[in-house]
Every structure is written in C-alpha cells, then in structure tokens.
C-alpha atoms as a PDB file:
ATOM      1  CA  UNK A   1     -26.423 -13.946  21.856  1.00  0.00           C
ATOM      2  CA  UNK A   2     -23.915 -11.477  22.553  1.00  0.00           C
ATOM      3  CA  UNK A   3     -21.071 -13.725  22.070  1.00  0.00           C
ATOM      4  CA  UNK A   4     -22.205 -14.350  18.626  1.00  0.00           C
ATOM      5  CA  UNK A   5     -22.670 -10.446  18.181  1.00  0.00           C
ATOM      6  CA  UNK A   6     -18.811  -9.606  19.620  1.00  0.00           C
ATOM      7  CA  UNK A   7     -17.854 -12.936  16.958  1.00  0.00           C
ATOM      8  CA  UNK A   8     -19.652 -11.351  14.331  1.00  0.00           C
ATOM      9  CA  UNK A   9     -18.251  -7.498  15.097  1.00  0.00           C
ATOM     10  CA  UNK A  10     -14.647  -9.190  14.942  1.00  0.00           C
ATOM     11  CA  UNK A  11     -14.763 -10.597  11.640  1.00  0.00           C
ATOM     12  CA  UNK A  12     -14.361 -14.631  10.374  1.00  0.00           C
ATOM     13  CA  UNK A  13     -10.816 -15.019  11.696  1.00  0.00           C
ATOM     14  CA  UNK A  14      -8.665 -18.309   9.522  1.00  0.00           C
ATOM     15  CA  UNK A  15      -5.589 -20.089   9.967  1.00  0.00           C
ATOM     16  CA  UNK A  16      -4.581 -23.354   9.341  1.00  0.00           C
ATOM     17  CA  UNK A  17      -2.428 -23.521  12.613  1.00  0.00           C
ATOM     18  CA  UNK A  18       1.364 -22.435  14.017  1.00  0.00           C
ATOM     19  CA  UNK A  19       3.177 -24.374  10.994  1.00  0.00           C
ATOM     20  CA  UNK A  20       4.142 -20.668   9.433  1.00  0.00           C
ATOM     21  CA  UNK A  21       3.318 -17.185  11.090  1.00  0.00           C
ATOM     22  CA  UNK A  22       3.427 -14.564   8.365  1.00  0.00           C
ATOM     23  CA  UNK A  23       0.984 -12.365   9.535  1.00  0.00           C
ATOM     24  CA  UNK A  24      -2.619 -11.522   8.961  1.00  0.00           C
ATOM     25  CA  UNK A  25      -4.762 -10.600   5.855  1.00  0.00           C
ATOM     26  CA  UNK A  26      -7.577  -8.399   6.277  1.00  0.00           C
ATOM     27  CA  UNK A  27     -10.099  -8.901   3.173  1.00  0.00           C
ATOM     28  CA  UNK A  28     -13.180  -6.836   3.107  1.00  0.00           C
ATOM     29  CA  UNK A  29     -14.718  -8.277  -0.256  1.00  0.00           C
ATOM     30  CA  UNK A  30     -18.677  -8.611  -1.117  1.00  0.00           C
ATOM     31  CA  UNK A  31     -18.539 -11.729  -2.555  1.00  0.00           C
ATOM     32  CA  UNK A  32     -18.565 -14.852  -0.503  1.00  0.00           C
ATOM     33  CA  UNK A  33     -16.956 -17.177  -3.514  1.00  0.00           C
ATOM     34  CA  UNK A  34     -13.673 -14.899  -3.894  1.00  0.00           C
ATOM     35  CA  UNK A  35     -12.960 -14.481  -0.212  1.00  0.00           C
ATOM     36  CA  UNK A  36     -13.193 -17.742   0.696  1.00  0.00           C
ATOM     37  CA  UNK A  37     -10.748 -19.046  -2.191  1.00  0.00           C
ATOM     38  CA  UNK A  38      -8.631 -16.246  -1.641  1.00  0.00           C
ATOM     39  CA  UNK A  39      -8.216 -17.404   2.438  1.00  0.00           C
ATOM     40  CA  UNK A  40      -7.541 -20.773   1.716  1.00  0.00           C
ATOM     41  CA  UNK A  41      -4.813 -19.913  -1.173  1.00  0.00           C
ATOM     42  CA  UNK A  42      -3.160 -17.482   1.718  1.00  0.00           C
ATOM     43  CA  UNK A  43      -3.426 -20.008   5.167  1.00  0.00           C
ATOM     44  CA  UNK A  44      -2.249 -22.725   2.472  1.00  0.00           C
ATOM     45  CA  UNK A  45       1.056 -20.489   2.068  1.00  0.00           C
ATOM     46  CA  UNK A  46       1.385 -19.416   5.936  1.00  0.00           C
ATOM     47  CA  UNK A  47      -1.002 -16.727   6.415  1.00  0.00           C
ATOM     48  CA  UNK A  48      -3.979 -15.959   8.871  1.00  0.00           C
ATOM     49  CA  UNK A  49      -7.395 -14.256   7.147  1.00  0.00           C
ATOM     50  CA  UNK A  50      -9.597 -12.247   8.552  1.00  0.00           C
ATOM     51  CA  UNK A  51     -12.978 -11.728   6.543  1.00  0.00           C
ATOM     52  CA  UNK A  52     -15.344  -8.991   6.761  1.00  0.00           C
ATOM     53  CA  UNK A  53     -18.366  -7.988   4.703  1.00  0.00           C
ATOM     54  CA  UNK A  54     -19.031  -4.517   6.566  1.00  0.00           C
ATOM     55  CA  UNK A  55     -16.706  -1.610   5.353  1.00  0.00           C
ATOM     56  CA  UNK A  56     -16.891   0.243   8.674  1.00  0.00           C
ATOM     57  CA  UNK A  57     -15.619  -2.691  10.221  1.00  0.00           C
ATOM     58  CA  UNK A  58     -13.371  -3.369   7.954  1.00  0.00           C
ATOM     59  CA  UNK A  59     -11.880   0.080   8.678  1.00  0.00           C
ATOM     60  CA  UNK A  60     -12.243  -0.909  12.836  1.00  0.00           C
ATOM     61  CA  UNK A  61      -9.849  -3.957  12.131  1.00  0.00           C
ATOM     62  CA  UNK A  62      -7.575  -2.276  10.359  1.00  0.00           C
ATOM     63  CA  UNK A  63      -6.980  -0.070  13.126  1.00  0.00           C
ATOM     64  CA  UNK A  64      -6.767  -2.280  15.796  1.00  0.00           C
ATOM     65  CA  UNK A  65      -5.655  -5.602  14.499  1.00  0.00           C
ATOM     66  CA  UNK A  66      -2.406  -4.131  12.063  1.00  0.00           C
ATOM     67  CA  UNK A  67      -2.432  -6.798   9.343  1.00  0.00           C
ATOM     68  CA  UNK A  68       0.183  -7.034   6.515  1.00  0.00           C
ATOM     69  CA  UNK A  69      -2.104  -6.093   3.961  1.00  0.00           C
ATOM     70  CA  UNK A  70      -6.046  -5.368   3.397  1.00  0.00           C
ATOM     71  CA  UNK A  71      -7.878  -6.615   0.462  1.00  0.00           C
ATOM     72  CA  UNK A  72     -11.079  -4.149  -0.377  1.00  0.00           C
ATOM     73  CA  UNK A  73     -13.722  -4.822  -2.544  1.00  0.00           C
ATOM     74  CA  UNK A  74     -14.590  -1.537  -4.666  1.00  0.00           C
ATOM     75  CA  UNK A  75     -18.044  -2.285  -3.825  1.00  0.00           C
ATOM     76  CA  UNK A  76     -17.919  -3.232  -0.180  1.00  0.00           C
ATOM     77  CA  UNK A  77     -20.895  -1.830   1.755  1.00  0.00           C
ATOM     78  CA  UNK A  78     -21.858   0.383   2.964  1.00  0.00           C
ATOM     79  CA  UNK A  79     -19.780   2.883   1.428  1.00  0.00           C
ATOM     80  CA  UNK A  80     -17.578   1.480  -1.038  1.00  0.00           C
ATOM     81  CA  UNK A  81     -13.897   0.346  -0.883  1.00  0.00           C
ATOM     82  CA  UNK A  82     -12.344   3.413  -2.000  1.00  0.00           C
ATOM     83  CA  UNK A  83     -14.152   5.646   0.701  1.00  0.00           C
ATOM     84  CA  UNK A  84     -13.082   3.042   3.358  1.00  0.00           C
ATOM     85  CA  UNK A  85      -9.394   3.153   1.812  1.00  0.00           C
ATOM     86  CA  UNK A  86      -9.290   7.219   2.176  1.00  0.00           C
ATOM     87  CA  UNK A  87     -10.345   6.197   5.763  1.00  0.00           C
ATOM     88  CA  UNK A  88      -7.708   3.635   6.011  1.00  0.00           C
ATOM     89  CA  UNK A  89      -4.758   5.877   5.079  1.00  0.00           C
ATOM     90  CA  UNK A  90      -5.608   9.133   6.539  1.00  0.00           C
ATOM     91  CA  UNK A  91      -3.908   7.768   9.762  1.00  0.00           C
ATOM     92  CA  UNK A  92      -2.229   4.602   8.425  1.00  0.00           C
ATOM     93  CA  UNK A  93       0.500   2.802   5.484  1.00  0.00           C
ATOM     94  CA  UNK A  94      -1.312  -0.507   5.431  1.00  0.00           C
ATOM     95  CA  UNK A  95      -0.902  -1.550   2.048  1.00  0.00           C
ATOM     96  CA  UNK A  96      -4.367  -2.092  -0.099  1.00  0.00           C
ATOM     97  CA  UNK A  97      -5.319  -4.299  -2.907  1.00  0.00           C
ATOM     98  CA  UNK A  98      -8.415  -2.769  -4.715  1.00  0.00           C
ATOM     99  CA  UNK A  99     -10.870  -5.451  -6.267  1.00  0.00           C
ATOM    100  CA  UNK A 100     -13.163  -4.837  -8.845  1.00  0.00           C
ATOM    101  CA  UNK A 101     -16.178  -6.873 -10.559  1.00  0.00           C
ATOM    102  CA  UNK A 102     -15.640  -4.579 -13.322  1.00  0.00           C
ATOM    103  CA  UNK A 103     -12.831  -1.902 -14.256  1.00  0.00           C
ATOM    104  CA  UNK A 104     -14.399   1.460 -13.978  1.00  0.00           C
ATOM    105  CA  UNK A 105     -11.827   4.236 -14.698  1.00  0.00           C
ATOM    106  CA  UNK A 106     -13.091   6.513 -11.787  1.00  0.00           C
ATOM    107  CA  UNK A 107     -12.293   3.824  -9.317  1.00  0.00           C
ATOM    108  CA  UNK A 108      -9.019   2.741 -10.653  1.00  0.00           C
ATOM    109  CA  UNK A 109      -7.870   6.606 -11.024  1.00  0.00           C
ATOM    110  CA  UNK A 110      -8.961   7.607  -7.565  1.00  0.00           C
ATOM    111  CA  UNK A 111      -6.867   3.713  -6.422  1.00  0.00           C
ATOM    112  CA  UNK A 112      -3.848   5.357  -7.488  1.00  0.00           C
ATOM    113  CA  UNK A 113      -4.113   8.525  -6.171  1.00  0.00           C
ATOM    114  CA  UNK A 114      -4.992   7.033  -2.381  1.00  0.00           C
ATOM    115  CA  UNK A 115      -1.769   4.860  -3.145  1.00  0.00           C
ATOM    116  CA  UNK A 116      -3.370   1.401  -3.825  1.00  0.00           C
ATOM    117  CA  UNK A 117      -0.415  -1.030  -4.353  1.00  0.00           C
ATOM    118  CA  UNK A 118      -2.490  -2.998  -7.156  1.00  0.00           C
ATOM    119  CA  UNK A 119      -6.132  -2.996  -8.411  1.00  0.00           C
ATOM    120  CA  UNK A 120      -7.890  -5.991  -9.977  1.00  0.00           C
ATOM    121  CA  UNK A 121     -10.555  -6.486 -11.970  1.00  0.00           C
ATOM    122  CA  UNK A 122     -12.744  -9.681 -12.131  1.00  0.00           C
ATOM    123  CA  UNK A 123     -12.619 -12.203 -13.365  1.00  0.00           C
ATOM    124  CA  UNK A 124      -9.657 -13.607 -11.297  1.00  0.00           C
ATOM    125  CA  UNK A 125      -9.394 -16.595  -9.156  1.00  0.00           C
ATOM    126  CA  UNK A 126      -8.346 -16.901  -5.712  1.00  0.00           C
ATOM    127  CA  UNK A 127      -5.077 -18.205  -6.499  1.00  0.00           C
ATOM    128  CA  UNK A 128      -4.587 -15.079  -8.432  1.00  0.00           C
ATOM    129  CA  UNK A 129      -5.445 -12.785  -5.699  1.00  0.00           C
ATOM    130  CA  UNK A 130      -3.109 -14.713  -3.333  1.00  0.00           C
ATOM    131  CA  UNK A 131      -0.524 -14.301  -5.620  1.00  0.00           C
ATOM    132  CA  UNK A 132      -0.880 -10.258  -5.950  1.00  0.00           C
ATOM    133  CA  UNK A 133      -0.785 -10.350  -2.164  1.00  0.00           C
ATOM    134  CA  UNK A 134       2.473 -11.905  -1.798  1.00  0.00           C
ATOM    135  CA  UNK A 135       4.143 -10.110  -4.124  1.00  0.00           C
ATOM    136  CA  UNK A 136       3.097  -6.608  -2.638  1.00  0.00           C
ATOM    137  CA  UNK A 137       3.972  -8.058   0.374  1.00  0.00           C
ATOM    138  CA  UNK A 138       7.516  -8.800  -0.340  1.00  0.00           C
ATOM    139  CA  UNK A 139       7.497  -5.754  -2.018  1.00  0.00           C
ATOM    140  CA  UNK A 140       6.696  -3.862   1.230  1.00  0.00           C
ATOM    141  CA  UNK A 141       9.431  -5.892   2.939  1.00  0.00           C
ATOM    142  CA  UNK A 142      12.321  -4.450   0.954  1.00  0.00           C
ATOM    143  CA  UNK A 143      11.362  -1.091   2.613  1.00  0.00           C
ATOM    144  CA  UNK A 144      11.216  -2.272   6.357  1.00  0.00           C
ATOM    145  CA  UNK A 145      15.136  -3.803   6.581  1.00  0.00           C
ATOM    146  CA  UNK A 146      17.176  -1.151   7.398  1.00  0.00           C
ATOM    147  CA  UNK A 147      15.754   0.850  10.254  1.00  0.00           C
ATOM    148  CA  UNK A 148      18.355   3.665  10.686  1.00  0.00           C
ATOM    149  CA  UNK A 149      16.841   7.208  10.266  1.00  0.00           C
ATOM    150  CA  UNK A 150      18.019   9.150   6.954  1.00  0.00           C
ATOM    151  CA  UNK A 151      18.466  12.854   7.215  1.00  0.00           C
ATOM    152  CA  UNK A 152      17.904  14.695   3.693  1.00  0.00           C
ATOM    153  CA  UNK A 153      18.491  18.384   4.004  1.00  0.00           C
ATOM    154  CA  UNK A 154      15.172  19.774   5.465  1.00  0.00           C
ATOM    155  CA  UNK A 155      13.839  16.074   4.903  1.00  0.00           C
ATOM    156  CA  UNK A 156      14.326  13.369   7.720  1.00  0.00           C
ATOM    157  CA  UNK A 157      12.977   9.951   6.771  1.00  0.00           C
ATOM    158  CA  UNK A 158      12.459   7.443  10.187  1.00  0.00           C
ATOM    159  CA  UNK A 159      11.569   3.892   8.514  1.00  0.00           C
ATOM    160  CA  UNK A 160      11.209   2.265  12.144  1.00  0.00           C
ATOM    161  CA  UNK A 161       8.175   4.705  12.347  1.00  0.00           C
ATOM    162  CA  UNK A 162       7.473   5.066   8.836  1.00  0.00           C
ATOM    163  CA  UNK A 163       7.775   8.886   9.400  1.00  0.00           C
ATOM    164  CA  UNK A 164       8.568  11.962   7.040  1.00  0.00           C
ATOM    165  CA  UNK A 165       9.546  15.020   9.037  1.00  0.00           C
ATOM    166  CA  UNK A 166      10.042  18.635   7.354  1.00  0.00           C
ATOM    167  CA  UNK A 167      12.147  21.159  10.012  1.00  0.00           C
ATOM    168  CA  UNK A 168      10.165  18.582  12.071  1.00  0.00           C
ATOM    169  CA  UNK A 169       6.886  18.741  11.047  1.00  0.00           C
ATOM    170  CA  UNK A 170       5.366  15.415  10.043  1.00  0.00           C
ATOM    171  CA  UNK A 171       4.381  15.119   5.915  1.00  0.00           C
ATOM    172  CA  UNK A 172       1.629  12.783   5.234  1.00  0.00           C
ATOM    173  CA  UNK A 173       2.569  10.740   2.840  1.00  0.00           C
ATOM    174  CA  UNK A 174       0.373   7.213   0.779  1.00  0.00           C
ATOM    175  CA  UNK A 175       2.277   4.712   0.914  1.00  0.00           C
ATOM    176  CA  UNK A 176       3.640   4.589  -2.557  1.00  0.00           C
ATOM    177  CA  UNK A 177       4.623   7.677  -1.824  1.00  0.00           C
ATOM    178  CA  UNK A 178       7.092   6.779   1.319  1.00  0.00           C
ATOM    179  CA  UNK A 179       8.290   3.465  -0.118  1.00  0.00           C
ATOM    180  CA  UNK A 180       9.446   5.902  -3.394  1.00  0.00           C
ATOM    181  CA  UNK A 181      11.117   8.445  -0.895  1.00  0.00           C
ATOM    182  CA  UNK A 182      12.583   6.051   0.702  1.00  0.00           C
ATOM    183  CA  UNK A 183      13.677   3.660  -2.168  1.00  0.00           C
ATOM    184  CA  UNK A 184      15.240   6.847  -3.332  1.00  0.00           C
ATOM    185  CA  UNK A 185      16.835   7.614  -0.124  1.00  0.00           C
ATOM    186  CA  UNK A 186      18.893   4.409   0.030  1.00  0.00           C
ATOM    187  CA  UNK A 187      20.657   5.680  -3.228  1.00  0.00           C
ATOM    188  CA  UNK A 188      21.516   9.387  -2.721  1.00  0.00           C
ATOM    189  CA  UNK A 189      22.849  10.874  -5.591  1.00  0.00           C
ATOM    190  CA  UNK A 190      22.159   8.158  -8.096  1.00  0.00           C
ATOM    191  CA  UNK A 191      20.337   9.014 -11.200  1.00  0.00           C
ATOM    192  CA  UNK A 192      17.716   5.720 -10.787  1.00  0.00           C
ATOM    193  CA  UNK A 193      15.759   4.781 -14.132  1.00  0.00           C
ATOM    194  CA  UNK A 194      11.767   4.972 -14.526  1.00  0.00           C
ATOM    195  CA  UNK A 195      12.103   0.867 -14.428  1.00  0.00           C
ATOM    196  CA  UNK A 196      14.168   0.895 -11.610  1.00  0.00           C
ATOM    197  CA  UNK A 197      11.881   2.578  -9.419  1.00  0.00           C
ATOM    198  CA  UNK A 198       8.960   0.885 -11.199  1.00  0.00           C
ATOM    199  CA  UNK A 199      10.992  -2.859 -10.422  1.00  0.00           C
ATOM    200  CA  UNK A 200      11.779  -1.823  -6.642  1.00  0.00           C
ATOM    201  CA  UNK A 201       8.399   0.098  -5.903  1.00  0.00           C
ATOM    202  CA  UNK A 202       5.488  -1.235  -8.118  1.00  0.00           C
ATOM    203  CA  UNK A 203       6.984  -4.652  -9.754  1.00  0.00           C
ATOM    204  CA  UNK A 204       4.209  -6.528 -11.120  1.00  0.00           C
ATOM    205  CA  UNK A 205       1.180  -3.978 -10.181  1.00  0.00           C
ATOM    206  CA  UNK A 206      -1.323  -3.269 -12.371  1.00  0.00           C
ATOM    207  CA  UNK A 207      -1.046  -0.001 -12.015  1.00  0.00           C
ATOM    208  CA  UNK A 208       2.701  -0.287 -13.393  1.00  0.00           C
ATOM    209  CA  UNK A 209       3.305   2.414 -15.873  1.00  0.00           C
ATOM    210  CA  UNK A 210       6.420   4.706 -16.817  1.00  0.00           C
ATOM    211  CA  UNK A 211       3.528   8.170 -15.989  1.00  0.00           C
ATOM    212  CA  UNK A 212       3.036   6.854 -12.426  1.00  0.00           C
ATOM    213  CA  UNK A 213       6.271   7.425 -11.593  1.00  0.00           C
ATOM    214  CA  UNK A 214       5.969  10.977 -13.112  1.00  0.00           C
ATOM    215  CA  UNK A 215       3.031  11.473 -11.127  1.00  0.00           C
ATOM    216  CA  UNK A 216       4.162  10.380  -7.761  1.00  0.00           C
ATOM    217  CA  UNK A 217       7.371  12.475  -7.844  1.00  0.00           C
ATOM    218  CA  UNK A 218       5.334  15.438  -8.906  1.00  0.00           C
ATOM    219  CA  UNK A 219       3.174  14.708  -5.342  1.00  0.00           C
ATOM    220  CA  UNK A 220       6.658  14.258  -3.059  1.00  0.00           C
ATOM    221  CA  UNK A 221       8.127  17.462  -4.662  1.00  0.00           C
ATOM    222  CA  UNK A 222       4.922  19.132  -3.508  1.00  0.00           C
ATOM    223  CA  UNK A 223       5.040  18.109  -0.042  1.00  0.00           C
ATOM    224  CA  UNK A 224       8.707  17.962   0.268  1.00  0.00           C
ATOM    225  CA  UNK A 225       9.809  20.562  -1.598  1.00  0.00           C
ATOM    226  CA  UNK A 226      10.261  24.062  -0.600  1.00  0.00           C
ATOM    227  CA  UNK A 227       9.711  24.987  -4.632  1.00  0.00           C
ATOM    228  CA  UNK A 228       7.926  22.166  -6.167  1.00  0.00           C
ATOM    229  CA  UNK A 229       8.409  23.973  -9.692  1.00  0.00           C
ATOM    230  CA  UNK A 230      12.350  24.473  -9.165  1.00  0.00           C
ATOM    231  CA  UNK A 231      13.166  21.375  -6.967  1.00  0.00           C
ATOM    232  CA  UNK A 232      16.581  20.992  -5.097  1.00  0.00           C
ATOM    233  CA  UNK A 233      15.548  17.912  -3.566  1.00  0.00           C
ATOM    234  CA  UNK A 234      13.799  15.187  -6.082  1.00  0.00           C
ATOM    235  CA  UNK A 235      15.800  15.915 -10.094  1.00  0.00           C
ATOM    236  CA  UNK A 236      15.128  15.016 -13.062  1.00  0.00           C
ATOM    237  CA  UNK A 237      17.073  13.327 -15.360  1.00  0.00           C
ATOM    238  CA  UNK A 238      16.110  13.958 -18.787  1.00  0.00           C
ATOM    239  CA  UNK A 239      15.726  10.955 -20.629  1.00  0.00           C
ATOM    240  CA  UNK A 240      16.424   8.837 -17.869  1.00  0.00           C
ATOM    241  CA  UNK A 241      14.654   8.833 -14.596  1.00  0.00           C
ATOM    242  CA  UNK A 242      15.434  11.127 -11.369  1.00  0.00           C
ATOM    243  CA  UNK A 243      18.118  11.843  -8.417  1.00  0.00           C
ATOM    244  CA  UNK A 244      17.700  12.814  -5.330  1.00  0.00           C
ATOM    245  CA  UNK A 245      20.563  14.827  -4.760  1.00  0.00           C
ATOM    246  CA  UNK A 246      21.915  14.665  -1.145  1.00  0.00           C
ATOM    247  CA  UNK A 247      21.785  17.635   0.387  1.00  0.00           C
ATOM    248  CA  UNK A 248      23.300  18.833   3.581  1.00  0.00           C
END
C-alpha cells in the first residue's frame, strides 16, 4: 500500500528506453486523452514524460525533478494552472506551456504576464502539443550556449546560473524576460528589430505579437533601470525596434 502511495505521489513516469536522452517533460493536464497522446508523440521523439493530475504535485516535481519544460492545464486541480505557474516561477525559469479547453482572455493575459512561452487552446492533438514543446525547447537552447557572464553597466547577466544582478542584488526576472535580456546582451549596441527579437525569443508562440515585445521591455526597464521613464540601458529605436546600449 504505501509503495503504491509513494508511486502515485511521484507521478506516471514514461520513456521508451536509452535510444535518445533529451530530458524530461513534466505535464500536469486534466484530461487523460491529451496527456497520454501528448507522451507518446514526445518518448516517440526522445523524451521521458512525467504525468500528473494534482497541481500541488505538479508544483513538488517541478522542484525536485528539473525537467526541460512543464505542460499545465489551465484547469488543473486543485487550483488551476496559472496559480500553480505563479508558484512555479517565483523561485524557478522552467519554461511553461499553458493549455486551455477554451480561450478565456483572463487566463491567456495573466499567461503572458507570468512569462508562459506559448498558450493553447483546444482543440489540438497530441502531435500538436509535442510539436509546441520542441520548438520552445530549442528555443530555450539558443539561450544556454554561451556560459560566460556579461557585465552591463550596473547590470551583470550570469547565464550558467540564469542570474540578473543589480550593484549585486539579484532581479527576478520570468523567463521571457531573461531570455530577452539576454538575447539582447549578445548584441550590444545593435539596434535589433521587433521581428528579430520576436524570431529569436518567441518564434512560433501564440502569444507572438509586435506589443509583447513593447510590453516586456517596458517590465526589464522597470527592474533594470535606474529611470524606467528616461532609460540609459534598454533604447528605443523609433520605427524600428530597441538597443541596448553598452554601457561601462
């Protein structure tokens, strides 16, 4: 009995074997049909799944077990997806896909401001979902190859750590928000377009739009900048797209 409790507590664990190791998915989703076609699309293509139907343990794994990614169900008991996200990121970057069975603007709108890399909306198939997963996942990649720290003025930027320091002092940051930092890090100086940053940091996301770039560089300036109305750090370029101007 209490070995099928502890089983239970650590989630329905999948992989179809050592052939390909590319980490684990964590999907918390309320709907048996969806997770299950969603696992098998992501073991066929290398992955391990781990499935959970309890939010609060969904937020336990994520802690402990560090997958790639976490797929959560806007509806996941017994709190809801996008509590257990605000959970999720108050101490972590793990990055989320949001799932929907139907496309209520509250939840999307409060997605994007926790940093949700994508948010679906049913109906979608499990090849679908798979799909969204890999390319966030390759997205995330493009940020985690170069692992020297970047000093920025007061700004220092660790990507082995996936730190933001200010004089020293850690910023909290979504992850959106780093991965933009940091995309714009790698190019000090350059005046980057809206769709650059929207290729490089959202690519095919749902929640791809020329504002949400607006609206996360309004957030960095506030936590980054010393005078978030008269930045020195994060410029605009009229008509264009922004700099960050390297300062020394």
């Amino acid at each position: 009995m209490a070995g099928g409790m502890e089983a239970a507590q650590a989630g329905h664990r999948r992989s179809k074997g050592p052939r390909l190791d590319r980490g684990e998915i964590l999907i918390a989703v309320d709907e048996p049909s969806l997770t299950d076609a969603a696992a098998e699309q992501l073991e066929d293509v290398g992955f391990s799944t781990r499935t959970v139907t309890d939010g609060y343990e969904a937020v336990r794994l994520e802690a402990e077990t560090c997958p790639r990614l976490v797929v959560l169900g806007v509806s996941t008991p017994p709190i809801g997806g996008v509590e257990l996200m605000r959970r999720m990121h108050a101490g972590r970057r793990t990055p989320v896909i949001l799932v929907a069975a139907e496309g209520r603007a509250t939840d999307r709108i409060v997605g994007l401001r926790l940093g949700a890399d994508d948010y679906l909306v049913q109906p979608f198939g499990g090849a679908e979902l798979a799909a969204r997963v890999e390319a966030v996942i390759r997205r995330h990649a493009c940020f985690e190859r170069r692992s020297a720290a970047v000093a920025i003025g007061r700004v220092k930027i660790d990507p082995a750590g996936k730190r933001v320091t200010l004089d020293g002092t850690e910023v909290r940051l979504t992850d959106l928000e780093y991965k933009l930092l940091w995309y714009m890090a790698l190019h000090p100086g350059r005046a980057l377009s809206r769709t650059q940053i929207l290729d490089a940091v959202w690519g095919d996301s749902s929640y791809r739009s020329e504002p949400i770039v607006t609206v996360h560089i309004r957030r960095l300036r506030m936590k980054v900048e010393e005078d978030p109305s008269a930045p020195r750090l994060l410029k605009t370029v009229r008509g264009f797209g922004y700099r960050l101007v390297a300062l020394a």
